[in-house]
N, C-alpha and C. Protein backbone atom coordinates (compact mmCIF):
# COMPACT_ATOMS: atom_id res chain seq x y z
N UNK A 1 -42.67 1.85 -21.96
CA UNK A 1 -41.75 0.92 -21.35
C UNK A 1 -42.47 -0.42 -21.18
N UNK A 2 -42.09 -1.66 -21.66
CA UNK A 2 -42.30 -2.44 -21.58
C UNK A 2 -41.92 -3.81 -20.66
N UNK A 3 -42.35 -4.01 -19.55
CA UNK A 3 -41.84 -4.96 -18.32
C UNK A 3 -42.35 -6.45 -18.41
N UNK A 4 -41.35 -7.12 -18.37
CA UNK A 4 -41.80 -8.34 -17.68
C UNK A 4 -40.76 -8.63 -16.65
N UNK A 5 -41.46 -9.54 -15.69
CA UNK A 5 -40.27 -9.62 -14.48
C UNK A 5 -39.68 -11.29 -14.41
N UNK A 6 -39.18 -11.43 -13.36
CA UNK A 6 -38.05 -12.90 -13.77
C UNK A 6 -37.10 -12.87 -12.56
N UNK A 7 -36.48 -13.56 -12.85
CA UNK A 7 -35.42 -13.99 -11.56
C UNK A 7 -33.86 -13.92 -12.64
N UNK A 8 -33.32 -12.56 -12.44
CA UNK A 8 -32.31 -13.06 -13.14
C UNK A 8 -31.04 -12.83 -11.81
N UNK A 9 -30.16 -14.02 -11.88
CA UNK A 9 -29.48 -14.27 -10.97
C UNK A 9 -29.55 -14.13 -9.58
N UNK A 10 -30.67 -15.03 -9.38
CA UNK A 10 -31.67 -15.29 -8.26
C UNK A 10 -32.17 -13.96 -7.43
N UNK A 11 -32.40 -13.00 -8.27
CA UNK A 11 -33.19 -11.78 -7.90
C UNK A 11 -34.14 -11.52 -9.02
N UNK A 12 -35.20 -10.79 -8.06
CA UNK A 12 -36.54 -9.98 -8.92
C UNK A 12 -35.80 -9.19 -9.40
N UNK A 13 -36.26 -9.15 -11.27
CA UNK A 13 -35.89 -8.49 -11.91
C UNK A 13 -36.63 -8.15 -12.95
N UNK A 14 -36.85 -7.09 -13.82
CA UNK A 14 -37.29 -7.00 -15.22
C UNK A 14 -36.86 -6.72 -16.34
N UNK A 15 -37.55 -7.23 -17.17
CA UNK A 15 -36.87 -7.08 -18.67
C UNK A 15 -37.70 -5.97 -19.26
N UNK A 16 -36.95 -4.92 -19.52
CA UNK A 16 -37.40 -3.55 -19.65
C UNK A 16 -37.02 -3.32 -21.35
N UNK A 17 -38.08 -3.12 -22.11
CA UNK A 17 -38.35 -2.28 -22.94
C UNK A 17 -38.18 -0.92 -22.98
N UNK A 18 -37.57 -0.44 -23.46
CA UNK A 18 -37.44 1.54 -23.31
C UNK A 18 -38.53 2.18 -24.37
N UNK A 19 -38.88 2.84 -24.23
CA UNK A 19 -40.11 3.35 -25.16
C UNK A 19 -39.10 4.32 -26.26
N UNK A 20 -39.55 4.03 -27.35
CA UNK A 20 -38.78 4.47 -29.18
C UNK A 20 -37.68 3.58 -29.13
N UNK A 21 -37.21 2.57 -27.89
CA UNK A 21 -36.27 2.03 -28.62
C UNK A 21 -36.31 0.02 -29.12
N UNK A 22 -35.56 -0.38 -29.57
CA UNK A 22 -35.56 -1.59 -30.30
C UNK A 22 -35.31 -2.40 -29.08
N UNK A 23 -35.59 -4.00 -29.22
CA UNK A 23 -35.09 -5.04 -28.50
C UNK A 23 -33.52 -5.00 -28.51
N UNK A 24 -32.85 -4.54 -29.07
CA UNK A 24 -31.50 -4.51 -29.47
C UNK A 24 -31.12 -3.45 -27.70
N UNK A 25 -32.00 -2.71 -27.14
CA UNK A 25 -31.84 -1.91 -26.41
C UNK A 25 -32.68 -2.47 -24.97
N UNK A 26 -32.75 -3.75 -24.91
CA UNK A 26 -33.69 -4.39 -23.39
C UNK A 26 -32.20 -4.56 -22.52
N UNK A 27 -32.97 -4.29 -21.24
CA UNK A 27 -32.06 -4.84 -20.42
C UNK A 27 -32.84 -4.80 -18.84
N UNK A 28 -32.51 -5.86 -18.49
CA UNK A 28 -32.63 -6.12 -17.23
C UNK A 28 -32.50 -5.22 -15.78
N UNK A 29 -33.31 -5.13 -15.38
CA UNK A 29 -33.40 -3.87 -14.19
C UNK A 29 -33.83 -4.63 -12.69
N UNK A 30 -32.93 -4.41 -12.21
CA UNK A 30 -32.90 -5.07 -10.49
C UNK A 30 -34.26 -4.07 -9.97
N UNK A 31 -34.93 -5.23 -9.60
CA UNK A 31 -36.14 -4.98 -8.54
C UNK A 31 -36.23 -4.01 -7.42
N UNK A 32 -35.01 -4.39 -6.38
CA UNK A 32 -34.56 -3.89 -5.68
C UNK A 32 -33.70 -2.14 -6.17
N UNK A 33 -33.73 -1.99 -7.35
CA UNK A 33 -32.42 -0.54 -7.52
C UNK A 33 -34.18 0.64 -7.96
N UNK A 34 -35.00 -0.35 -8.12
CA UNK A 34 -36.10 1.05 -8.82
C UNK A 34 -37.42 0.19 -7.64
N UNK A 35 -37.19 0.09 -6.47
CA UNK A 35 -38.57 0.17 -5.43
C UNK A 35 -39.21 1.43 -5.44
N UNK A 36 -38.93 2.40 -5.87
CA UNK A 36 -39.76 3.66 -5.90
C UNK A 36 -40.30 4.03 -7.14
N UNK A 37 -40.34 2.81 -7.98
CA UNK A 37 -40.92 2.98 -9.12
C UNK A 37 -42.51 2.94 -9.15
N UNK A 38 -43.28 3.65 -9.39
CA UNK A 38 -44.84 2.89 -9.13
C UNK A 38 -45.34 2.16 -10.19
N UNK A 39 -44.51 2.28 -11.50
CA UNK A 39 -45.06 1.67 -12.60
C UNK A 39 -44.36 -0.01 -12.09
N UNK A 40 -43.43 -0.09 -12.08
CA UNK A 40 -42.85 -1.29 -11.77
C UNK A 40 -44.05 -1.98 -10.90
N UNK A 41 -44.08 -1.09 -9.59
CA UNK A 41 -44.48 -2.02 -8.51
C UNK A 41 -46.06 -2.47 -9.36
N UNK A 42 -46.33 -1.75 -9.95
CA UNK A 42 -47.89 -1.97 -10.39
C UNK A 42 -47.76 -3.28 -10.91
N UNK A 43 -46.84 -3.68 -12.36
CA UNK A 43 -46.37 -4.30 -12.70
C UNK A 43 -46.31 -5.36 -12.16
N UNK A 44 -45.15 -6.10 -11.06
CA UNK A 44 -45.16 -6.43 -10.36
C UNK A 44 -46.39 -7.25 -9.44
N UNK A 45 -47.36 -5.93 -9.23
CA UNK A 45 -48.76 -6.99 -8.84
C UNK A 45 -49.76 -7.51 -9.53
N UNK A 46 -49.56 -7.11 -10.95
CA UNK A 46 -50.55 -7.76 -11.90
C UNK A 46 -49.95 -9.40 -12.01
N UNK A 47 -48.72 -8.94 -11.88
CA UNK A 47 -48.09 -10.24 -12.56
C UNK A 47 -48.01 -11.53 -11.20
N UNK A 48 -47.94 -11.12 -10.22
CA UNK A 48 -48.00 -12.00 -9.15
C UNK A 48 -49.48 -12.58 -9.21
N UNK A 49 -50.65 -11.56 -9.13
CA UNK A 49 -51.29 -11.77 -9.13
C UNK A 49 -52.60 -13.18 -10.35
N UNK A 50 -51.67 -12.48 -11.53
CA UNK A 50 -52.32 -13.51 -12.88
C UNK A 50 -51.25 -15.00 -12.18
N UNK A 51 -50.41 -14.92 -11.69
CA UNK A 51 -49.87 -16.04 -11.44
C UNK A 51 -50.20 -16.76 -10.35
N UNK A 52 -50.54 -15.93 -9.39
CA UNK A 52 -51.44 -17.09 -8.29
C UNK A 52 -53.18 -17.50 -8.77
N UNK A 53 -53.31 -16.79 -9.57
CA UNK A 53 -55.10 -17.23 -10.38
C UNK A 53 -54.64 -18.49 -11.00
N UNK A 54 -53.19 -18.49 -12.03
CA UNK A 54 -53.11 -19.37 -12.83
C UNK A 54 -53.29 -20.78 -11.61
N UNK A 55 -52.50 -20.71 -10.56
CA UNK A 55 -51.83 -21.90 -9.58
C UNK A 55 -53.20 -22.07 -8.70
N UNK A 56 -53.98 -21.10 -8.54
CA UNK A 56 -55.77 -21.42 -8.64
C UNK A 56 -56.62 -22.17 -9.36
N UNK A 57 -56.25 -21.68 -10.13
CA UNK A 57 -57.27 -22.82 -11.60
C UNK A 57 -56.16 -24.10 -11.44
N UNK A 58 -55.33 -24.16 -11.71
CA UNK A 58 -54.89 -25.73 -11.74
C UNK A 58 -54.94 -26.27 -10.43
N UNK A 59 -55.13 -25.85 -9.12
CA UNK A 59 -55.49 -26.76 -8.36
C UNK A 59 -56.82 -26.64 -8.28
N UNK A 60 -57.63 -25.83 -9.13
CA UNK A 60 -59.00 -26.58 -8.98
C UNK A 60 -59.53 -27.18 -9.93
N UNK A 61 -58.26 -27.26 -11.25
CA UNK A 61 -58.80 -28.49 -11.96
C UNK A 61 -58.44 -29.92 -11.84
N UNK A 62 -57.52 -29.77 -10.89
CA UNK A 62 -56.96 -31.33 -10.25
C UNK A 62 -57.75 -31.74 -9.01
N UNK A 63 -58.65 -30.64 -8.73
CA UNK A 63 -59.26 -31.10 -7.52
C UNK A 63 -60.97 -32.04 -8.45
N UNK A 64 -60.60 -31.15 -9.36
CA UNK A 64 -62.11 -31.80 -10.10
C UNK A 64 -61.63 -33.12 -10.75
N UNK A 65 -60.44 -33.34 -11.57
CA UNK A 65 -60.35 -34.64 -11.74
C UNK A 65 -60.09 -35.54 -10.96
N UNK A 66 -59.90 -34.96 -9.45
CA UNK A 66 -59.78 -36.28 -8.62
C UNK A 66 -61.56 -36.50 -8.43
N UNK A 67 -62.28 -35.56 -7.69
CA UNK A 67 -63.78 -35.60 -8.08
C UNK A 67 -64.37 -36.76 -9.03
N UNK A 68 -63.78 -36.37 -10.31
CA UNK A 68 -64.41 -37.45 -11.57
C UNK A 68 -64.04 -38.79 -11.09
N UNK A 69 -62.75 -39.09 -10.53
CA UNK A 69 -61.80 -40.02 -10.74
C UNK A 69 -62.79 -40.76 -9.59
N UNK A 70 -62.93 -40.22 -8.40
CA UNK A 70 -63.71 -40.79 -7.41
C UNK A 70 -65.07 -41.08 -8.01
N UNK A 71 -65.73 -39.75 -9.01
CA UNK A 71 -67.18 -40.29 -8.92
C UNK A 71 -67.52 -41.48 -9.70
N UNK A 72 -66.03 -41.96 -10.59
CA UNK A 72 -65.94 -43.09 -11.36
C UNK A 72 -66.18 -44.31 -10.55
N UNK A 73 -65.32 -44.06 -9.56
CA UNK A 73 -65.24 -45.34 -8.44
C UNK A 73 -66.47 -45.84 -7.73
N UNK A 74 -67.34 -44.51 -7.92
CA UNK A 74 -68.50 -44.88 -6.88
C UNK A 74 -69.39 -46.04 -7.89
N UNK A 75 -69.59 -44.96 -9.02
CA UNK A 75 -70.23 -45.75 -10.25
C UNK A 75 -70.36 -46.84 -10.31
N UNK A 76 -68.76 -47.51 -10.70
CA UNK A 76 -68.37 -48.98 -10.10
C UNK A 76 -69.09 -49.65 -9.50
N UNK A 77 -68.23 -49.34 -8.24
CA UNK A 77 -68.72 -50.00 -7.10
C UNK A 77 -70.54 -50.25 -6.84
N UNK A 78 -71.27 -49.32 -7.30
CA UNK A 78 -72.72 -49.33 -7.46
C UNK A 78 -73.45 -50.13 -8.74
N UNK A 79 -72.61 -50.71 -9.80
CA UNK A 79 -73.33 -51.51 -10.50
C UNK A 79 -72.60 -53.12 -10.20
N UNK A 80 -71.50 -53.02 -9.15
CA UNK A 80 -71.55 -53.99 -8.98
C UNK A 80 -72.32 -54.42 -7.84
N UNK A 81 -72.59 -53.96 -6.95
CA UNK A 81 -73.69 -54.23 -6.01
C UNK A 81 -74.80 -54.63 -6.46
C-alpha cells in the first residue's frame, strides 16, 4: 500500500495505493475513518516529521543569509573607516 497524505477537502487524508493494484485504483482515505491504522499513523509521522526538518533547514538557511548579508555590512563599514 502506498500512502501519501494531503488535505483533501480541508481534511487529513491519503492517497492510497492498494497493493497488485494500478493507479487506475487510488483513492483517497479520510484520516479520521482509519485512526486505528498503525501503518497510516506511522506514515503520517514520517511525513510530518521530513516536513518540519524541511521548514528547519529553510529557516536556517535564511538565518545564514541574513548572517552573510550583515557580515557584508560590517565589511563595509570597516574599509570605510
Amino acid at each position: 500500500m502506498h500512502k501519501k497524505p494531503g488535505l483533501r477537502n480541508g481534511r487529513l487524508a491519503f492517497l492510497v495505493r492498494w497493493k497488485g493494484y494500478g493507479p487506475e485504483h487510488d483513492e483517497w482515505v479520510d484520516f479520521l475513518d482509519q485512526h486505528d491504522c498503525v501503518e497510516i499513523a506511522r506514515c503520517l509521522h514520517a511525513w510530518a516529521l521530513k516536513r518540519f526538518r524541511r521548514e528547519m533547514d529553510a529557516d536556517e538557511r535564511a538565518a545564514a543569509r541574513r548572517d552573510d548579508v550583515s557580515d557584508a555590512r560590517d565589511k563595509k563599514r570597516a574599509r570605510r573607516d
